[in-house]
Protein backbone atom coordinates (compact mmCIF):
# COMPACT_ATOMS: atom_id res chain seq x y z
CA UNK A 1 0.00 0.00 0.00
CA UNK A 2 0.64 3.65 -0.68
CA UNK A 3 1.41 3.72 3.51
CA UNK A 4 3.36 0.60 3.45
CA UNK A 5 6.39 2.27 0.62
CA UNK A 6 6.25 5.44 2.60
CA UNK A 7 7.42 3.63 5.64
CA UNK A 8 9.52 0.88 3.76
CA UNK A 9 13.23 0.28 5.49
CA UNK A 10 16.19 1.57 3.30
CA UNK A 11 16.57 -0.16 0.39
CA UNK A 12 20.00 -1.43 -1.28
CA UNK A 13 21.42 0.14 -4.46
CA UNK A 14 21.77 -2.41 -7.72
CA UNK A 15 25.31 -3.54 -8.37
CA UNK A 16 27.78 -0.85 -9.88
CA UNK A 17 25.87 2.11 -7.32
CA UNK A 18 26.93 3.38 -4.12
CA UNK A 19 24.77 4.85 -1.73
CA UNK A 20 25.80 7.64 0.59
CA UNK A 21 23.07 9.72 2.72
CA UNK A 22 23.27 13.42 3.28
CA UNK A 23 21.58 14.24 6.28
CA UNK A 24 18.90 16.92 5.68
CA UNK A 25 19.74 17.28 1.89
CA UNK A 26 18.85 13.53 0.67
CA UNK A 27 20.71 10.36 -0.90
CA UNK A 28 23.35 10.73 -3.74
CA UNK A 29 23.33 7.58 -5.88
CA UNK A 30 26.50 7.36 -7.86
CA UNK A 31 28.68 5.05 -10.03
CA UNK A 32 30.64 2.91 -7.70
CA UNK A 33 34.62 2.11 -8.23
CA UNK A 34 33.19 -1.50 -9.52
CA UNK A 35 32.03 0.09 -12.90
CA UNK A 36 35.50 0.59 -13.56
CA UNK A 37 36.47 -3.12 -14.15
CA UNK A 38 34.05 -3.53 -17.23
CA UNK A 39 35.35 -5.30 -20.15
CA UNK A 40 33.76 -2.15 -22.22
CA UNK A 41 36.91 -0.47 -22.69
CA UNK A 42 34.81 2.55 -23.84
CA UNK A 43 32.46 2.37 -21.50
CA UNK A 44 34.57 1.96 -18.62
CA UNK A 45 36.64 5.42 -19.89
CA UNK A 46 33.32 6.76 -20.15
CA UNK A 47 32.33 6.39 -16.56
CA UNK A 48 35.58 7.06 -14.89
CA UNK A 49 35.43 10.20 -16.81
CA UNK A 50 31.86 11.34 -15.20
CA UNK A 51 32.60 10.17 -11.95
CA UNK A 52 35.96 12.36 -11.58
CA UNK A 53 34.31 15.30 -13.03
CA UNK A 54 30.39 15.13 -13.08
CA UNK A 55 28.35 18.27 -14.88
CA UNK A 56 25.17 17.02 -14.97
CA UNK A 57 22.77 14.94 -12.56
CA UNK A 58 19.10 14.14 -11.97
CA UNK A 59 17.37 15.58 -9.02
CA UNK A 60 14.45 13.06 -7.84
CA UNK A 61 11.75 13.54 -5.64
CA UNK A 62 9.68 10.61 -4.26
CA UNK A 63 5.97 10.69 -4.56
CA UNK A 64 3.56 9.89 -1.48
CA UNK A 65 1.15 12.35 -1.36
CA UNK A 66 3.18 14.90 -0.08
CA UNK A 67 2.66 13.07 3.55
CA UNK A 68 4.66 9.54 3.01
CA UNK A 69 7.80 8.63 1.48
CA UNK A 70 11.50 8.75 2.04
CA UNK A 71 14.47 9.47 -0.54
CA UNK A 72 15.98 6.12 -0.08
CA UNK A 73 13.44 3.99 0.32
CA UNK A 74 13.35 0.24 -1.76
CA UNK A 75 11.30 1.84 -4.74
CA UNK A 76 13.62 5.01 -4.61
CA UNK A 77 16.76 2.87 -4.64
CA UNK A 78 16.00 0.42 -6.93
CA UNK A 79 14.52 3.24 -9.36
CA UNK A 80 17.52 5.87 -8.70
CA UNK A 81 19.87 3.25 -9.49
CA UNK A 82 18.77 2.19 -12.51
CA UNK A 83 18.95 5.89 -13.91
CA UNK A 84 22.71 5.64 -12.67
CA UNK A 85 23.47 2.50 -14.58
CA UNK A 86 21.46 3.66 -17.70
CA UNK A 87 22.67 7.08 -17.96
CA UNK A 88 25.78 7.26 -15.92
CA UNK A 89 25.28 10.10 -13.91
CA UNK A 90 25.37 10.88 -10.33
CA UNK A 91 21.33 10.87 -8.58
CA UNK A 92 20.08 12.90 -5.63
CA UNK A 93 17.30 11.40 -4.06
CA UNK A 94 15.85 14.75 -2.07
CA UNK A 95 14.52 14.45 1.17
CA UNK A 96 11.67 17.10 1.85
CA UNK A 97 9.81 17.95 5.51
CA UNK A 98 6.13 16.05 4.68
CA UNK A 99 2.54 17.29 5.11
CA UNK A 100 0.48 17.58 7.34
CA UNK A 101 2.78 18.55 10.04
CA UNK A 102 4.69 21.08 7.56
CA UNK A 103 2.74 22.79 5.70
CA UNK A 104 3.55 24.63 2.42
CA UNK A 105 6.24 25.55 1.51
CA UNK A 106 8.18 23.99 3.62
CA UNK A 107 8.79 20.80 0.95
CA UNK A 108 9.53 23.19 -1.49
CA UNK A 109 12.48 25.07 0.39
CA UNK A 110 13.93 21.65 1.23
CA UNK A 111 14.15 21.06 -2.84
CA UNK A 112 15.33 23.91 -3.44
CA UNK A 113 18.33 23.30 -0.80
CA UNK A 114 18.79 19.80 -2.42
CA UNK A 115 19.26 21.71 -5.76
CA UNK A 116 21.34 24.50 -4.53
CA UNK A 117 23.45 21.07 -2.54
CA UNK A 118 23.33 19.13 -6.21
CA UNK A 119 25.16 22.11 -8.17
CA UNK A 120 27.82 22.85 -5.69
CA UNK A 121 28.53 19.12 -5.97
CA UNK A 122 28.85 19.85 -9.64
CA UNK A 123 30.74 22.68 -9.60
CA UNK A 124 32.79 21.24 -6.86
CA UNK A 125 33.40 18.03 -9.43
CA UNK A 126 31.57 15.93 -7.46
CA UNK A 127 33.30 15.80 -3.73
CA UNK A 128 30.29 18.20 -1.96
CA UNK A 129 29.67 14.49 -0.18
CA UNK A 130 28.25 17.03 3.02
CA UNK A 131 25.61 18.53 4.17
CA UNK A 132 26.61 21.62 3.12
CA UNK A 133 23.85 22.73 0.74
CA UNK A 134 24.41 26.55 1.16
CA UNK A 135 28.23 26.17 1.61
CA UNK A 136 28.73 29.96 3.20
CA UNK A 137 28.10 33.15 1.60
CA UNK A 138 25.50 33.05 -1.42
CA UNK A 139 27.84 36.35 -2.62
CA UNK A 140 30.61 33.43 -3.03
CA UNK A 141 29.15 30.87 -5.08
CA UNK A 142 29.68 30.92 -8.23
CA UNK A 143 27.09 30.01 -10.24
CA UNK A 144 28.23 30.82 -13.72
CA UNK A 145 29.25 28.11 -15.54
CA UNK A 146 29.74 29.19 -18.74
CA UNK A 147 32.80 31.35 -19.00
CA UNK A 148 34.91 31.71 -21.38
CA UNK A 149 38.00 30.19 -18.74
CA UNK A 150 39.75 26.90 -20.78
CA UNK A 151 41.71 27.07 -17.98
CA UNK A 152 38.78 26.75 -14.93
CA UNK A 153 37.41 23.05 -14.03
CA UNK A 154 34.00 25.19 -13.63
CA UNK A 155 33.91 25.92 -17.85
CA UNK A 156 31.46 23.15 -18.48
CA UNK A 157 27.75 24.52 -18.17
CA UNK A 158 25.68 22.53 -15.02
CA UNK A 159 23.13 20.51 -16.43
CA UNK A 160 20.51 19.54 -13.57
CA UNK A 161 17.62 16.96 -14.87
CA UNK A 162 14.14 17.50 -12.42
CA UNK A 163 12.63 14.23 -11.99
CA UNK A 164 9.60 13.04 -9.88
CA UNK A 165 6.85 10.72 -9.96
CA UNK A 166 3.04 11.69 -8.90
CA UNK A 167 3.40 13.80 -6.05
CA UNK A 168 7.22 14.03 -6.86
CA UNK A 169 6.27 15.03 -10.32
CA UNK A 170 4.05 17.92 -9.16
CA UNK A 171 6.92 19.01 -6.88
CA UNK A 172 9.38 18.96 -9.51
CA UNK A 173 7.45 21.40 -11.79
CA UNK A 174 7.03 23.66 -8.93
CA UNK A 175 10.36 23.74 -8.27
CA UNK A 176 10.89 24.57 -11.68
CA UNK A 177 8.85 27.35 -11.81
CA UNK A 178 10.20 28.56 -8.32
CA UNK A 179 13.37 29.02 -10.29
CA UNK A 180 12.40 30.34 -13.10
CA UNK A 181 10.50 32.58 -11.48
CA UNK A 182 13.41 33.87 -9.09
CA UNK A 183 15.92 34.32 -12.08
CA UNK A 184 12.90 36.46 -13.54
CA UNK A 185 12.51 38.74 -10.47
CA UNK A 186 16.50 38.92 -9.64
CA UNK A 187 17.62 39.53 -13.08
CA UNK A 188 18.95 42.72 -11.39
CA UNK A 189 22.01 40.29 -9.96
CA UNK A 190 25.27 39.41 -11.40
CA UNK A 191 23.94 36.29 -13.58
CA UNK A 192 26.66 34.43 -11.91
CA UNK A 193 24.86 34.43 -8.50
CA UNK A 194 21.89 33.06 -9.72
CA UNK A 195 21.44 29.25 -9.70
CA UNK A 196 21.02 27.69 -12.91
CA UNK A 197 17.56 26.75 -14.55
CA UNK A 198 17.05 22.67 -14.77
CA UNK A 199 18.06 21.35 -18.23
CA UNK A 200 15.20 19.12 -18.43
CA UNK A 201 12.20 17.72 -16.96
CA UNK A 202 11.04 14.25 -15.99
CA UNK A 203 7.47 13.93 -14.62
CA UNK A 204 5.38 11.06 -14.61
């Protein structure tokens, strides 16, 4: 039952994925050191090469309602890790405060932290591994990612895939518009403070 998955016990990642929590941010699912021992010699280069230096990942967000569900539990694992073994790239499972006892938008600031947490791990080539979604000063982070700098590792735009399923789904578009909407209204800032808009959508 739709009860029974929101309170289901952690679930294990596939082979080839490791699992690491981030307390108050989510789980990151990401390509484990195993991948690397693939007889696919071009496969193998492939995923060495986005696990040193990650710029994009998906953001998920767990259905439920809005009042059950966790970010790592069996249907969130088992689904998150597929997406890393399919497409190779790093997956944040958000975790988000849950209805009734918060009420809006208190799930939509906690994705919004997971984002802001998901592209400093990006920019930071994937080693933001804590929970350090702000990490200091907003007037410090750099959010531009498309200077012309061949000799910065931060040169490759941030691409940042929303996903989410029911619930999750409708959470992901609002997030979407959330940003959206704040680029829109602080278009007055340097454009290198501003986080980046999602690259994509996923909703189902």
């Amino acid at each position: 039952t739709l009860l029974q998955l929101g309170m289901s016990p952690p679930g294990p990642p596939i082979e080839g994925v490791t699992a690491k929590r981030i307390p108050q941010v989510g789980t990151l699912y990401s390509p484990s050191s195993t991948e690397h021992t693939q007889t696919n010699k071009d496969q193998t280069a492939t995923m060495e090469r986005n696990e040193a230096k990650p710029t994009a990942a998906i953001l998920w967000i767990h259905g439920g309602g809005r009042i059950v569900g966790t970010s790592n539990g069996v249907p969130e694992s088992f689904l998150c890790s597929k997406l890393v073994r399919l497409l190779h790239l790093p997956v944040l499972s958000a975790s988000y405060r849950l209805a009734p006892k918060h009420v809006f938008p208190a799930a939509l600031d906690d994705l919004k932290d997971a984002y802001q947490w998901l592209v400093t791990y990006l920019l930071l080539d994937g080693k933001n591994d804590k929970n350090e979604p702000n990490l200091g000063d907003d007037a410090n982070n750099d959010y531009n990612t498309n200077k012309d700098d061949t000799n910065s590792k931060k040169c490759n735009p941030i691409r940042i895939i929303l996903a989410g399923e029911s619930s999750g789904g409708g959470l992901a578009a609002e997030l979407s518009q959330r940003l959206l909407d704040e680029r829109s209204r602080d278009a007055r800032l340097v454009s290198s403070k501003l986080l980046p808009a999602p690259a994509a959508q996923i909703l189902f």
